[in-house]
PDB file of N, CA and C in Angstrom:
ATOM      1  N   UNK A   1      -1.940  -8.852   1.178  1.00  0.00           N
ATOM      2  CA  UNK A   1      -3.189  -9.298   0.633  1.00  0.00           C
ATOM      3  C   UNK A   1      -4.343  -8.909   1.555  1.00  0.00           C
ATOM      4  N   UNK A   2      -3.901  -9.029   3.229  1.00  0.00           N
ATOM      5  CA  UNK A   2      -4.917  -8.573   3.995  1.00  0.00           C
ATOM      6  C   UNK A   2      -5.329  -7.218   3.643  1.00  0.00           C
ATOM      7  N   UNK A   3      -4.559  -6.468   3.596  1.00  0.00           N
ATOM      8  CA  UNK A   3      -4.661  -4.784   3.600  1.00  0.00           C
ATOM      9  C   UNK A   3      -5.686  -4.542   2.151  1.00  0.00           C
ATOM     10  N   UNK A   4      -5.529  -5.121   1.458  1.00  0.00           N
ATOM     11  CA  UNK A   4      -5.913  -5.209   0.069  1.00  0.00           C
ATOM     12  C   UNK A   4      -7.258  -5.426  -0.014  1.00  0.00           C
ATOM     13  N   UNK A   5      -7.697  -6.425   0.925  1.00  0.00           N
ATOM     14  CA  UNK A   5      -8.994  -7.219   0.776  1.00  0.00           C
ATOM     15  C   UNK A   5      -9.684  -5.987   2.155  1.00  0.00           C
ATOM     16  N   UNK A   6      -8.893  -5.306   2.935  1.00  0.00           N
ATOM     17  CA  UNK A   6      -9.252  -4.379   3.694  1.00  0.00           C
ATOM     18  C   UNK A   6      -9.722  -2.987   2.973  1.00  0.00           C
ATOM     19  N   UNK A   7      -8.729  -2.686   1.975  1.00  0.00           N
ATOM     20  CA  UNK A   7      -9.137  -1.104   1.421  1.00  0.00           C
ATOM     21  C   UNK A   7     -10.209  -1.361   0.488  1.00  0.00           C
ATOM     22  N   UNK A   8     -10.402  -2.601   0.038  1.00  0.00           N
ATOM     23  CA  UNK A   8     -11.481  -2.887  -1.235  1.00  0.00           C
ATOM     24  C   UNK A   8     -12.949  -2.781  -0.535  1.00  0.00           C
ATOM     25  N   UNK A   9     -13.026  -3.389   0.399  1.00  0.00           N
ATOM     26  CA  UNK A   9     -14.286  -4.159   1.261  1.00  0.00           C
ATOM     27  C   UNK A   9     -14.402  -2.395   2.153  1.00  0.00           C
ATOM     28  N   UNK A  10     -14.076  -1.578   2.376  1.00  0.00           N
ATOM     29  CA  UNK A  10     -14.092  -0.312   3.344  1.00  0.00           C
ATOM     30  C   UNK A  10     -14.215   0.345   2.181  1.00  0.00           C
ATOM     31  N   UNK A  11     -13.823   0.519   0.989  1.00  0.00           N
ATOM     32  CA  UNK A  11     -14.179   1.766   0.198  1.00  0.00           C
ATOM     33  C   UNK A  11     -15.194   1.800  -0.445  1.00  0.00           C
ATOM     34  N   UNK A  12     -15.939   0.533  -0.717  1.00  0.00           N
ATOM     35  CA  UNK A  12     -17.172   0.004  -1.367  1.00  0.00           C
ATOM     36  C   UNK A  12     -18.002   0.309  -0.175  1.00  0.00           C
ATOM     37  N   UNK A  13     -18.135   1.095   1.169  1.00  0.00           N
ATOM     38  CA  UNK A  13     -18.955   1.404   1.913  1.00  0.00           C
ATOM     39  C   UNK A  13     -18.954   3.073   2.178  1.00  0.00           C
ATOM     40  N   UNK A  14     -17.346   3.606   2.022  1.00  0.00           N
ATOM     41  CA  UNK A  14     -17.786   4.708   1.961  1.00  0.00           C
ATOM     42  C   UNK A  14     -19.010   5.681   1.116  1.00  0.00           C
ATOM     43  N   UNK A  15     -19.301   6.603   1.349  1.00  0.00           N
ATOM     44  CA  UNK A  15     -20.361   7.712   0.547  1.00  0.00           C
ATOM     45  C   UNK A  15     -19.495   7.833  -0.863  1.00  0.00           C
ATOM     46  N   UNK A  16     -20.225   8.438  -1.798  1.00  0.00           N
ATOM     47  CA  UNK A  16     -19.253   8.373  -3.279  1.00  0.00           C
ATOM     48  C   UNK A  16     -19.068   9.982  -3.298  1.00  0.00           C
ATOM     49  N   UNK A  17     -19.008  11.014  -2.737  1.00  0.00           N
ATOM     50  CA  UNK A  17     -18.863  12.087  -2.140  1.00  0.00           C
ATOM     51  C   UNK A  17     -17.541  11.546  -1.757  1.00  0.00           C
ATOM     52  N   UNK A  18     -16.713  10.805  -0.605  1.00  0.00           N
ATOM     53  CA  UNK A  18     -15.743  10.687  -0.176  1.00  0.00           C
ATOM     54  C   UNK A  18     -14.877   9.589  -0.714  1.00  0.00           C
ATOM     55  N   UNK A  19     -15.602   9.157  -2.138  1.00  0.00           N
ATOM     56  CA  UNK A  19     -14.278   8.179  -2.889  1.00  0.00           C
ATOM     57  C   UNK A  19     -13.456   8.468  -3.869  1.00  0.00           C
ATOM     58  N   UNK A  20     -12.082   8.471  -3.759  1.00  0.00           N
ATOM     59  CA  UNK A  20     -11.038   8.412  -4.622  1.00  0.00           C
ATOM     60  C   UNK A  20     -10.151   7.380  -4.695  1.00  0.00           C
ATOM     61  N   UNK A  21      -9.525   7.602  -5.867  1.00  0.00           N
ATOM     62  CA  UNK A  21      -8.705   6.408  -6.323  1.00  0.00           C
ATOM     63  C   UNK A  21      -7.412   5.871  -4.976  1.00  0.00           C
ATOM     64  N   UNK A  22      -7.466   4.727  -4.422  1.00  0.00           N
ATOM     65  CA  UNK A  22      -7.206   4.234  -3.494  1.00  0.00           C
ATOM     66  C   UNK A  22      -5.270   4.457  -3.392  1.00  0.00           C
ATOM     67  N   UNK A  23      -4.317   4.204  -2.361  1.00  0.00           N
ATOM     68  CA  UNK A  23      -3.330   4.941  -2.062  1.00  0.00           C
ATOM     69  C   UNK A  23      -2.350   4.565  -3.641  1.00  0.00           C
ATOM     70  N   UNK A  24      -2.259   2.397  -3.312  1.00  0.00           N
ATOM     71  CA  UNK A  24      -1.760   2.226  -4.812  1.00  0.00           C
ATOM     72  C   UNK A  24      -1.971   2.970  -6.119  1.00  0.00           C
ATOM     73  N   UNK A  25      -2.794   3.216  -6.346  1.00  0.00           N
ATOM     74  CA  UNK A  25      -3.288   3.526  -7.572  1.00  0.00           C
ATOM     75  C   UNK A  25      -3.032   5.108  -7.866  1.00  0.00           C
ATOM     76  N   UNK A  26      -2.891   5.926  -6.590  1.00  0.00           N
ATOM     77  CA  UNK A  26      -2.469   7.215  -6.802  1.00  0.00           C
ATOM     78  C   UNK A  26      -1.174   7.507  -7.099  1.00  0.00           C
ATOM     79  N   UNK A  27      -0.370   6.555  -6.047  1.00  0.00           N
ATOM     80  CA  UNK A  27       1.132   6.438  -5.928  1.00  0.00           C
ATOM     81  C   UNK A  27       1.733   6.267  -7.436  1.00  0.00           C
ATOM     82  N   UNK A  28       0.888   5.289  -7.996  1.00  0.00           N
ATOM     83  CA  UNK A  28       1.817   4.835  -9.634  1.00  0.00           C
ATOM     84  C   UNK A  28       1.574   5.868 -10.246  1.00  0.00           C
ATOM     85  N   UNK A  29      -0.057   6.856 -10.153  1.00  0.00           N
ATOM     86  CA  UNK A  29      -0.071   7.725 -11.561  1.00  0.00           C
ATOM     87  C   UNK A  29       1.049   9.015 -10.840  1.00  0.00           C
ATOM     88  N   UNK A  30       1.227   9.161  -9.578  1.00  0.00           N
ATOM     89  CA  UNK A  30       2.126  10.247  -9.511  1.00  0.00           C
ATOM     90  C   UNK A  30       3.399  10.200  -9.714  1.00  0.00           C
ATOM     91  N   UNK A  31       4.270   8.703  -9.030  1.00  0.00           N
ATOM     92  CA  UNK A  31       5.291   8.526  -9.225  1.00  0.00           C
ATOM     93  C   UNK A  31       5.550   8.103 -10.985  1.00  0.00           C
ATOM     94  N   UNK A  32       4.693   7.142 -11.530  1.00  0.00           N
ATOM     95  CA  UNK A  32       5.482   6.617 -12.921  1.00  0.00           C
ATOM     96  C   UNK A  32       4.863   6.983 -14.245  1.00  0.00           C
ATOM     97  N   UNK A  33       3.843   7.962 -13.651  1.00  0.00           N
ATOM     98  CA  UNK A  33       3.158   9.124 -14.627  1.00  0.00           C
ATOM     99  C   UNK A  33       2.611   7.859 -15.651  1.00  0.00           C
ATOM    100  N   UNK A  34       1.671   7.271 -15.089  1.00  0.00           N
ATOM    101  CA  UNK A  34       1.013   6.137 -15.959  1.00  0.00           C
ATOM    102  C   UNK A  34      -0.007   6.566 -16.847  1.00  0.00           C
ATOM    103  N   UNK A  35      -0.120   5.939 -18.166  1.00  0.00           N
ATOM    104  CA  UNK A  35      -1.301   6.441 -19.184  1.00  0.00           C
ATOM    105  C   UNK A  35      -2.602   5.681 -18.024  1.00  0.00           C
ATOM    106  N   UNK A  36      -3.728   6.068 -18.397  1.00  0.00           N
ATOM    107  CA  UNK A  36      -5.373   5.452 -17.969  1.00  0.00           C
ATOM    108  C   UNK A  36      -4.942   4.108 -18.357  1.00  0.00           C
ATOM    109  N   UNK A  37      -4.778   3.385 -20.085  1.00  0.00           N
ATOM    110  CA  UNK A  37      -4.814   2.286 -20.141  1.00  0.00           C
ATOM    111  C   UNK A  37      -4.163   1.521 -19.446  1.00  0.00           C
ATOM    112  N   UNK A  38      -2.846   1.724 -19.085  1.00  0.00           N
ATOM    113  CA  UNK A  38      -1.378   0.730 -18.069  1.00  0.00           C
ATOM    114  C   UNK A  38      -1.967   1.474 -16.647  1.00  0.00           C
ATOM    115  N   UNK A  39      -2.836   1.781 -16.184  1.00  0.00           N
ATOM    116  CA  UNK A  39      -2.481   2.179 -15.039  1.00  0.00           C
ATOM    117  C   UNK A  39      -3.116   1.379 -13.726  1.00  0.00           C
ATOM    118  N   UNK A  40      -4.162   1.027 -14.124  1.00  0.00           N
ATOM    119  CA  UNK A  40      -4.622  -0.423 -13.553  1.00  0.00           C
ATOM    120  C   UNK A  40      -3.795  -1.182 -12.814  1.00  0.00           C
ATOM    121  N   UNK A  41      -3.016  -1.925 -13.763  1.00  0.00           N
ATOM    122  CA  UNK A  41      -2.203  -3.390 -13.817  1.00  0.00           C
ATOM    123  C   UNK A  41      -0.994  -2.743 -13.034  1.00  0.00           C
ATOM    124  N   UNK A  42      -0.381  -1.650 -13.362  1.00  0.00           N
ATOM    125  CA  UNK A  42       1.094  -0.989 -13.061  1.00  0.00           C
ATOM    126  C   UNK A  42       0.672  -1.029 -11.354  1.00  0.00           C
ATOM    127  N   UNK A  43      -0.612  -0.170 -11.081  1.00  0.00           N
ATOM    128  CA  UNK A  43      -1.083   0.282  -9.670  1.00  0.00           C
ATOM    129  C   UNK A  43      -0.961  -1.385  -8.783  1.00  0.00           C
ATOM    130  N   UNK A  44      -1.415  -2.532  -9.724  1.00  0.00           N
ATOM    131  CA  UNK A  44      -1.316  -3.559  -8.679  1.00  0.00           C
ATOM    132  C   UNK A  44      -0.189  -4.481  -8.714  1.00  0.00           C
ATOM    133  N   UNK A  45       0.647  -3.969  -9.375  1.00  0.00           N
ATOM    134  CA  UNK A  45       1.597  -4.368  -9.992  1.00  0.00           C
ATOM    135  C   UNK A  45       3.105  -3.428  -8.775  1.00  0.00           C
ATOM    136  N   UNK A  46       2.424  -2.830  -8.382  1.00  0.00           N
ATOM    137  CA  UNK A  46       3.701  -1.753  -7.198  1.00  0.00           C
ATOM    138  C   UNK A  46       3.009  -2.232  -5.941  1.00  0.00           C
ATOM    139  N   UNK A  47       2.167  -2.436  -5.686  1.00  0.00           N
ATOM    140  CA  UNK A  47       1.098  -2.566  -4.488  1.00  0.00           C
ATOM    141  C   UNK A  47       1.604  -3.916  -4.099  1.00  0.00           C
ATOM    142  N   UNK A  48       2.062  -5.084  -4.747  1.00  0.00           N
ATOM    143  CA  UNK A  48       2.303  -6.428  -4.072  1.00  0.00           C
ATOM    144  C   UNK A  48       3.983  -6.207  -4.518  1.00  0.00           C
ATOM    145  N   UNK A  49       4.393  -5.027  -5.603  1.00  0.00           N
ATOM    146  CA  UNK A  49       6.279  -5.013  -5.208  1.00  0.00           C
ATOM    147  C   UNK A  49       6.462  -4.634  -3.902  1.00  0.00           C
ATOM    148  N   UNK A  50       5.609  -3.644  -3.635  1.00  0.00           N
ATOM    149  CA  UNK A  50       5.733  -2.907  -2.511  1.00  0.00           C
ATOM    150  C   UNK A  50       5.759  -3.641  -0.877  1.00  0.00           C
ATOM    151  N   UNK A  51       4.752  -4.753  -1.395  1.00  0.00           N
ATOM    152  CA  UNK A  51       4.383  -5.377   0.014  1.00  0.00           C
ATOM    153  C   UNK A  51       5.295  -7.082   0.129  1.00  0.00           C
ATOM    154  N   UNK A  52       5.979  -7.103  -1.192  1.00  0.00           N
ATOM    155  CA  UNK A  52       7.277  -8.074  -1.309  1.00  0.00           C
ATOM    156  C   UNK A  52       8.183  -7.659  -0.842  1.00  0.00           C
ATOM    157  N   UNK A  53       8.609  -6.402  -1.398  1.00  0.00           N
ATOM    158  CA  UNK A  53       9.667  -5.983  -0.944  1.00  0.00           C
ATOM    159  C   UNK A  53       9.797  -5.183   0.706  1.00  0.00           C
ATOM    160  N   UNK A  54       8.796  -4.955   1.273  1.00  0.00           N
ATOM    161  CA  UNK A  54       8.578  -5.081   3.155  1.00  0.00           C
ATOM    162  C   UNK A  54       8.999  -6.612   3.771  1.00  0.00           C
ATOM    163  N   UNK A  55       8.310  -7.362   2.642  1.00  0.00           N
ATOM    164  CA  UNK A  55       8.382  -8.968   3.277  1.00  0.00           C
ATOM    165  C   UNK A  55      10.046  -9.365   2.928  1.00  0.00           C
ATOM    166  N   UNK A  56      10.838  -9.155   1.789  1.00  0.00           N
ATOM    167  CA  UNK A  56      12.233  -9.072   1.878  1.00  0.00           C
ATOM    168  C   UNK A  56      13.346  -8.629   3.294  1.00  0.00           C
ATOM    169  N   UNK A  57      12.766  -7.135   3.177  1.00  0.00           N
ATOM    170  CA  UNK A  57      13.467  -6.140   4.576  1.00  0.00           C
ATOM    171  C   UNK A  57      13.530  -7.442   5.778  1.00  0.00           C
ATOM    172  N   UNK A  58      11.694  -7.677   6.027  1.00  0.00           N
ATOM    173  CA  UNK A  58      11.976  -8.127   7.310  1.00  0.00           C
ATOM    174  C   UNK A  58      12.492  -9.580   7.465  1.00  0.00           C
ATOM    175  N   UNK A  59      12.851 -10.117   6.243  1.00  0.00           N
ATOM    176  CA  UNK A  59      13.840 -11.851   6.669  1.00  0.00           C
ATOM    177  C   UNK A  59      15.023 -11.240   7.268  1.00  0.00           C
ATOM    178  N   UNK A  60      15.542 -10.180   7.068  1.00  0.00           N
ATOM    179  CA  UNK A  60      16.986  -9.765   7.258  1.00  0.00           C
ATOM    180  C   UNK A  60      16.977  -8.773   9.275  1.00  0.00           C
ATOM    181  N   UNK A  61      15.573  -8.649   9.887  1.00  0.00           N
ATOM    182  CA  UNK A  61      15.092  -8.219  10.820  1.00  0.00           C
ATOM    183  C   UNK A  61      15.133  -9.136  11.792  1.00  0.00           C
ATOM    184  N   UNK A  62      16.037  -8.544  13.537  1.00  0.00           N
ATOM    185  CA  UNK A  62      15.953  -9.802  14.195  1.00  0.00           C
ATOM    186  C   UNK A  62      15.109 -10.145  14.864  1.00  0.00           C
ATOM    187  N   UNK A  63      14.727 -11.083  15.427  1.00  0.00           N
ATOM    188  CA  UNK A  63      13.421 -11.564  15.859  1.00  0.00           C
ATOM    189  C   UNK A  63      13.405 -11.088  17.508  1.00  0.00           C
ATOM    190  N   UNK A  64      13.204 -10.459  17.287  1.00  0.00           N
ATOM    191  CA  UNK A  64      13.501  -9.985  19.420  1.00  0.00           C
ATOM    192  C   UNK A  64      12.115  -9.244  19.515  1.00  0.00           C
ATOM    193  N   UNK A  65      12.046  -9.576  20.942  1.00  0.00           N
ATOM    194  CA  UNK A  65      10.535  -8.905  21.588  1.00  0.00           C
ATOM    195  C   UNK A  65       9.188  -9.201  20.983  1.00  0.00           C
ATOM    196  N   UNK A  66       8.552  -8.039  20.747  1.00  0.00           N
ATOM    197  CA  UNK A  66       7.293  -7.770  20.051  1.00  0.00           C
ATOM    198  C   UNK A  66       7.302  -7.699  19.066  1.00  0.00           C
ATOM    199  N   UNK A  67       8.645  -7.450  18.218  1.00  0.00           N
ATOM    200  CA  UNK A  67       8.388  -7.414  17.128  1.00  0.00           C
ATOM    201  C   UNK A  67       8.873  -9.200  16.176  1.00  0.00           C
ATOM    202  N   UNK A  68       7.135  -8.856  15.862  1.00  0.00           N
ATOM    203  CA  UNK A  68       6.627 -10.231  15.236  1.00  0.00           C
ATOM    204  C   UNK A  68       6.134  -9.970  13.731  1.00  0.00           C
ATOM    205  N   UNK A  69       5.976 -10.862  12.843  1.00  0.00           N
ATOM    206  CA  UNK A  69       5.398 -10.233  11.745  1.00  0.00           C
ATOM    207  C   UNK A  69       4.123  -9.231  11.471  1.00  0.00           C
ATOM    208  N   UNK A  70       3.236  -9.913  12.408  1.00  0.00           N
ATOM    209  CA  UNK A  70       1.888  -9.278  12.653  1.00  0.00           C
ATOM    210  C   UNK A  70       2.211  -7.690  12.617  1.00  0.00           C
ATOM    211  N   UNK A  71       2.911  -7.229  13.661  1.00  0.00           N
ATOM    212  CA  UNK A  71       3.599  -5.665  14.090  1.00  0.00           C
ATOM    213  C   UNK A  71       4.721  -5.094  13.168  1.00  0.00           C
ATOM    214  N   UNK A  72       5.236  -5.971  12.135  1.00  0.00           N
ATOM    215  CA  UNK A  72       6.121  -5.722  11.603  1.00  0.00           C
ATOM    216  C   UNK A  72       4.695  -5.393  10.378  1.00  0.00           C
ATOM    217  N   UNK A  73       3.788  -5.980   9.833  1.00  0.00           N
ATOM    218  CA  UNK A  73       2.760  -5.734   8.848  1.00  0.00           C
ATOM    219  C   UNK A  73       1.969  -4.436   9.144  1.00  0.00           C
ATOM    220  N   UNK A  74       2.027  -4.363  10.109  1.00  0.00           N
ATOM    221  CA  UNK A  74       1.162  -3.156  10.618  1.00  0.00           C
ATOM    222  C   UNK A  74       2.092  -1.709  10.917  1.00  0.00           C
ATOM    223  N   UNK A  75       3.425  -1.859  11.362  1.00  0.00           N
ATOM    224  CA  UNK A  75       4.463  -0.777  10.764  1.00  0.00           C
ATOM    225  C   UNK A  75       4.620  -0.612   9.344  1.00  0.00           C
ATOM    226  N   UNK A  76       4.561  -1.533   8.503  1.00  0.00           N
ATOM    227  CA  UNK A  76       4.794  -0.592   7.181  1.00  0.00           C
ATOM    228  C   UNK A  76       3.675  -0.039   6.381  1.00  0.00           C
ATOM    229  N   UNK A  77       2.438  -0.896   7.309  1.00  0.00           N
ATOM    230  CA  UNK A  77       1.064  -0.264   6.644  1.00  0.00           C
ATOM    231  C   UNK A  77       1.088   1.182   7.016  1.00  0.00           C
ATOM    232  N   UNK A  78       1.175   1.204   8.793  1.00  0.00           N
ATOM    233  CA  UNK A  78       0.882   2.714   8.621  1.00  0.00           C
ATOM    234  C   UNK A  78       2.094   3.360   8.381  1.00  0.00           C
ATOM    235  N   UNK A  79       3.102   2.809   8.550  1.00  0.00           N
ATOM    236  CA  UNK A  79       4.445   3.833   7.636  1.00  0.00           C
ATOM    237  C   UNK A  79       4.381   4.756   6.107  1.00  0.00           C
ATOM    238  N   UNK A  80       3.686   4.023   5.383  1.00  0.00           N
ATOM    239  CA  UNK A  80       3.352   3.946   3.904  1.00  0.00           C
ATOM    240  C   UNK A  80       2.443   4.850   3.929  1.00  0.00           C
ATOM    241  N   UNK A  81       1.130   4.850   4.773  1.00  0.00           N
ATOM    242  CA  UNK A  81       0.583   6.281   5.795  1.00  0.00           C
ATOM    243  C   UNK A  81       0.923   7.036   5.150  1.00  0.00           C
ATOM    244  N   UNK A  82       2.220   7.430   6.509  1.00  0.00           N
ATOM    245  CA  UNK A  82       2.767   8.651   6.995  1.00  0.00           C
ATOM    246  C   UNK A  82       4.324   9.216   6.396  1.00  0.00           C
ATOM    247  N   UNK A  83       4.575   8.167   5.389  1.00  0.00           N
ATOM    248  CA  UNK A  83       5.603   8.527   4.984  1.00  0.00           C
ATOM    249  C   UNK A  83       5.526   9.149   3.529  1.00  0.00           C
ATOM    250  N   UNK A  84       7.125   9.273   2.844  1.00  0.00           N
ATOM    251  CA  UNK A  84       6.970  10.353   2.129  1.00  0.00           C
ATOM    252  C   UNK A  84       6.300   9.809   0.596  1.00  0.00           C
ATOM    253  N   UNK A  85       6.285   8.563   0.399  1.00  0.00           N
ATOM    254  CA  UNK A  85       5.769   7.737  -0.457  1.00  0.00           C
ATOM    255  C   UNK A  85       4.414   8.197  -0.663  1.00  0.00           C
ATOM    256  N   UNK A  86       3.423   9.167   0.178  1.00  0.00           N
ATOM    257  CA  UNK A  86       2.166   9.147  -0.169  1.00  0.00           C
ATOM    258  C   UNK A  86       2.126  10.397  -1.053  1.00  0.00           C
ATOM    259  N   UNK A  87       1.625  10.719  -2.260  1.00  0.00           N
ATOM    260  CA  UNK A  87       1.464  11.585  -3.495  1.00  0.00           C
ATOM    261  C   UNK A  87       1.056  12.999  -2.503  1.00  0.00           C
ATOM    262  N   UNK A  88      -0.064  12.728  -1.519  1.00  0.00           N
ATOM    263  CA  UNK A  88      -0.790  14.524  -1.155  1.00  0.00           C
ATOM    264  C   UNK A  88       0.032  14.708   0.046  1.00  0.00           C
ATOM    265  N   UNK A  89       0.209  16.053  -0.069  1.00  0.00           N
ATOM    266  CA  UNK A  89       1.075  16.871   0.263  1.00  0.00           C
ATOM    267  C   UNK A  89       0.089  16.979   1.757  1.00  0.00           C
TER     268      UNK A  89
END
């Protein structure tokens, strides 16, 4: 929800020269080839599966060191980044 209330509040400041449709919303029309009308709801609809199913992984993660939820939220943010999940090549 943080990340969420982060990409909304930062893209409403970028120049409109440098705005496109945000990572969720690209991810669904590439991966589930969404019509315009479903693509909305589908985009926020993978965006909190997505960030359930991180919060699943890590109940099963052992609690040692540094890694805390905070660092565990911030590995799959920028994982999701850099991994193969992002549509541009």
């Amino acid at each position: 929800m943080a990340m969420t209330a982060a990409m909304r509040h930062l893209f409403a400041e970028l120049p409109l020269e440098n705005r496109y449709p945000l990572p969720p919303r690209e991810m669904t029309e590439e991966i589930l080839q969404a019509s315009d009308r479903n693509l909305p709801i589908l985009a926020v609809l993978s965006h909190f599966g997505y960030g359930a199913a991180a919060g699943v992984i890590f109940t099963f993660l052992p609690r040692t060191g540094i890694f805390t939820g905070a660092t565990y939220g911030v590995c799959v943010c920028v994982g999701r980044q850099l991994s193969w999940l992002d549509p541009k090549p």
